[in-house]
Structures are given as structure tokens and as C-alpha cells.
C-alpha atoms as a PDB file:
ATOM      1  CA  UNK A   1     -57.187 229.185 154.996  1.00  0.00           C
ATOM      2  CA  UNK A   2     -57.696 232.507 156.713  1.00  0.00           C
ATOM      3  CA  UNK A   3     -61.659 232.432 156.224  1.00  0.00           C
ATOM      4  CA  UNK A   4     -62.048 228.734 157.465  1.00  0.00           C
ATOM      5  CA  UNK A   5     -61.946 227.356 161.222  1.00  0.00           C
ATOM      6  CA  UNK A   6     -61.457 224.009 162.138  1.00  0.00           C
ATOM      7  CA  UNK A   7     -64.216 222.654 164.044  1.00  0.00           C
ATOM      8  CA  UNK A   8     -63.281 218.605 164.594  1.00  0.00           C
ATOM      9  CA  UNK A   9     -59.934 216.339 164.726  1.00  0.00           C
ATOM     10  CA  UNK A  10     -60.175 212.674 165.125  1.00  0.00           C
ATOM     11  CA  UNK A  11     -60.742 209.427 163.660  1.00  0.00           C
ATOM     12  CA  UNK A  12     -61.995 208.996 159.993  1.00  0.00           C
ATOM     13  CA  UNK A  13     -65.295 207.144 160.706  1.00  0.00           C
ATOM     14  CA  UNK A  14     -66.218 209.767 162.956  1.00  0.00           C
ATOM     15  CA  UNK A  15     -64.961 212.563 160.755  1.00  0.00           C
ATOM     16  CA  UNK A  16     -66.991 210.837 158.029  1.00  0.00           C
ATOM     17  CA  UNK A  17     -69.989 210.858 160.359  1.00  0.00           C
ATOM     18  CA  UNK A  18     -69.958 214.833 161.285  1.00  0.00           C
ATOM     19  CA  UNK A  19     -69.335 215.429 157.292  1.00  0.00           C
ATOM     20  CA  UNK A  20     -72.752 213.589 156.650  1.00  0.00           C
ATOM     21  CA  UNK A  21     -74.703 215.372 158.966  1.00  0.00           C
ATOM     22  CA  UNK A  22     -72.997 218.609 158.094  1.00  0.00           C
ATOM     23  CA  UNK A  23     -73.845 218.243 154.153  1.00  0.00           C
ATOM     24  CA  UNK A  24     -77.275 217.354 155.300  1.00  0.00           C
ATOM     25  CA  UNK A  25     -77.757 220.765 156.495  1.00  0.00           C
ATOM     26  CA  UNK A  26     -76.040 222.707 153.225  1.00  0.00           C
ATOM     27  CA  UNK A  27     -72.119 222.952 154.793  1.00  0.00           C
ATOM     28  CA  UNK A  28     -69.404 221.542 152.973  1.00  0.00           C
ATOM     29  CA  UNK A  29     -66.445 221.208 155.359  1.00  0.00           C
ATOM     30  CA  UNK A  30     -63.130 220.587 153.924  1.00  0.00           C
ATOM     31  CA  UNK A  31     -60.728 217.509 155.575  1.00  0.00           C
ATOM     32  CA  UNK A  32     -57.622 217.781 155.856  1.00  0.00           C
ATOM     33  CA  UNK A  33     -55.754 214.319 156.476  1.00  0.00           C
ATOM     34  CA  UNK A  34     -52.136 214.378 157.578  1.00  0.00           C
ATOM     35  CA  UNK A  35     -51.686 210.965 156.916  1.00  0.00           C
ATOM     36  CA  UNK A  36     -52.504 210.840 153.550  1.00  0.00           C
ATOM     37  CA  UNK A  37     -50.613 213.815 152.466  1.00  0.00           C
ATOM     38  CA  UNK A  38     -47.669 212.338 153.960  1.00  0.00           C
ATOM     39  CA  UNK A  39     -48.331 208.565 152.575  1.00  0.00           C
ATOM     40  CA  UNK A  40     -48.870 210.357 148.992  1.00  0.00           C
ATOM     41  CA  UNK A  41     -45.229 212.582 149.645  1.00  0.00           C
ATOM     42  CA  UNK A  42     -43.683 209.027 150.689  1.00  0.00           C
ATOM     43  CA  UNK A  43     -43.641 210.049 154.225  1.00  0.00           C
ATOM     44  CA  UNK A  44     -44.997 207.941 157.289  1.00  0.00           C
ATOM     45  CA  UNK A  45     -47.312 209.226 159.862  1.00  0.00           C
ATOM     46  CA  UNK A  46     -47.462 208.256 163.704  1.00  0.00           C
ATOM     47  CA  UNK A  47     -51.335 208.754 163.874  1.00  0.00           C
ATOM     48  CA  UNK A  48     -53.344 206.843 160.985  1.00  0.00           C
ATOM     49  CA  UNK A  49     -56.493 208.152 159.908  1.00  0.00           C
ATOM     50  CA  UNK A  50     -56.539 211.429 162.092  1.00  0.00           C
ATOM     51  CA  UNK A  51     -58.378 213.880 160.066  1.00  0.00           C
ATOM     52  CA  UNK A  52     -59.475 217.788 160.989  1.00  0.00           C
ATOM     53  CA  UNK A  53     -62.242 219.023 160.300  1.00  0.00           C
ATOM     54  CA  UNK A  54     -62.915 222.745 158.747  1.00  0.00           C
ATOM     55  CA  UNK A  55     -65.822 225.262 158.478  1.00  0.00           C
ATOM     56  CA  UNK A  56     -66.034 228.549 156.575  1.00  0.00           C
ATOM     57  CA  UNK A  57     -66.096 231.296 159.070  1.00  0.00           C
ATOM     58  CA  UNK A  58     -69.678 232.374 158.507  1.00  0.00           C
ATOM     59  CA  UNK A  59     -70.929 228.726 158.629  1.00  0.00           C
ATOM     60  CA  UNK A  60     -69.307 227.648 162.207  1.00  0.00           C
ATOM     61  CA  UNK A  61     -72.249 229.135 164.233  1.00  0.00           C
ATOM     62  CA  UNK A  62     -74.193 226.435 162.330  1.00  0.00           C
ATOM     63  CA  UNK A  63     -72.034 223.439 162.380  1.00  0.00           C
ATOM     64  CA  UNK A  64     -70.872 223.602 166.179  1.00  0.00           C
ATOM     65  CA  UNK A  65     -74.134 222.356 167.395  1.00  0.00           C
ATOM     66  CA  UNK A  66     -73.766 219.197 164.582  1.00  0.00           C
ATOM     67  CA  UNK A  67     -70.480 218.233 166.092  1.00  0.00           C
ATOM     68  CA  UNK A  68     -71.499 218.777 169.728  1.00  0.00           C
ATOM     69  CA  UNK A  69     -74.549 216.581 168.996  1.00  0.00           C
ATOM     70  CA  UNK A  70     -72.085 213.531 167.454  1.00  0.00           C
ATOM     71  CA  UNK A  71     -69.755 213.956 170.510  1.00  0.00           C
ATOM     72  CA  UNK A  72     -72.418 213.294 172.596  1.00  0.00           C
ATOM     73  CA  UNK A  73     -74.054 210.950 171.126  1.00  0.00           C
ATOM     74  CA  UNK A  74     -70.449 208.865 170.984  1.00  0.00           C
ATOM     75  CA  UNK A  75     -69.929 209.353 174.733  1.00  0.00           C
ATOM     76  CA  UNK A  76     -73.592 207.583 175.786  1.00  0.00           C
END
């Protein structure tokens, strides 16, 4: 995952919300969600539905501004 940067960690509905307006703009980020890969290898994890976030290199200059805009919006 050399080429991709991870741009976002926290809670699914959030993650879910930054993926929407992300798509809306052409960027498909990848999730990566500890907690399910562990529930799937019959492992537990201390933090449910904690997912990161990730950008292709080339794409993070565009989806920075998208996640800075739903982190502000959540703190109003």
C-alpha cells in the first residue's frame, strides 16, 4: 500500500460519511476495518467499528479538503 495514504480513522458512520462525499467527487478510498478482519479471523477487537480511511497518493490533495470540511462540520 506504498502508493496510498491514509487520510481518516474513526467511527464507521463517519467513515461512511467522508466515503460519500469522496465518491461524489470521483475518489474511491479504500477502508480498512480492524475489527472486522479480526471478527472474520475469530479474533476480538478492543475498538468496534474503528475504520481508516485511504487515498491514492495523487488523489490526497483532493480529498483533504472533503475530510477537513466533515470534521468541521461534526465539531459545530
Amino acid at each position: 500500500m506504498d502508493s496510498y495514504v491514509k487520510i481518516f480513522s474513526g467511527s464507521f458512520i463517519v467513515v461512511q460519511l467522508v466515503v460519500d462525499r469522496l465518491e461524489t467527487i470521483g475518489i474511491s478510498p479504500i477502508i480498512k476495518d480492524e475489527s472486522e478482519s479480526g471478527r472474520l479471523a475469530g479474533f476480538g477487537s478492543s475498538i468496534q467499528g474503528f475504520q481508516e480511511l485511504y487515498v491514492h497518493k495523487d488523489e490526497e490533495p483532493h480529498a483533504r479538503p472533503i475530510v477537513d470540511a466533515v470534521n468541521s462540520e461534526l465539531q459545530e
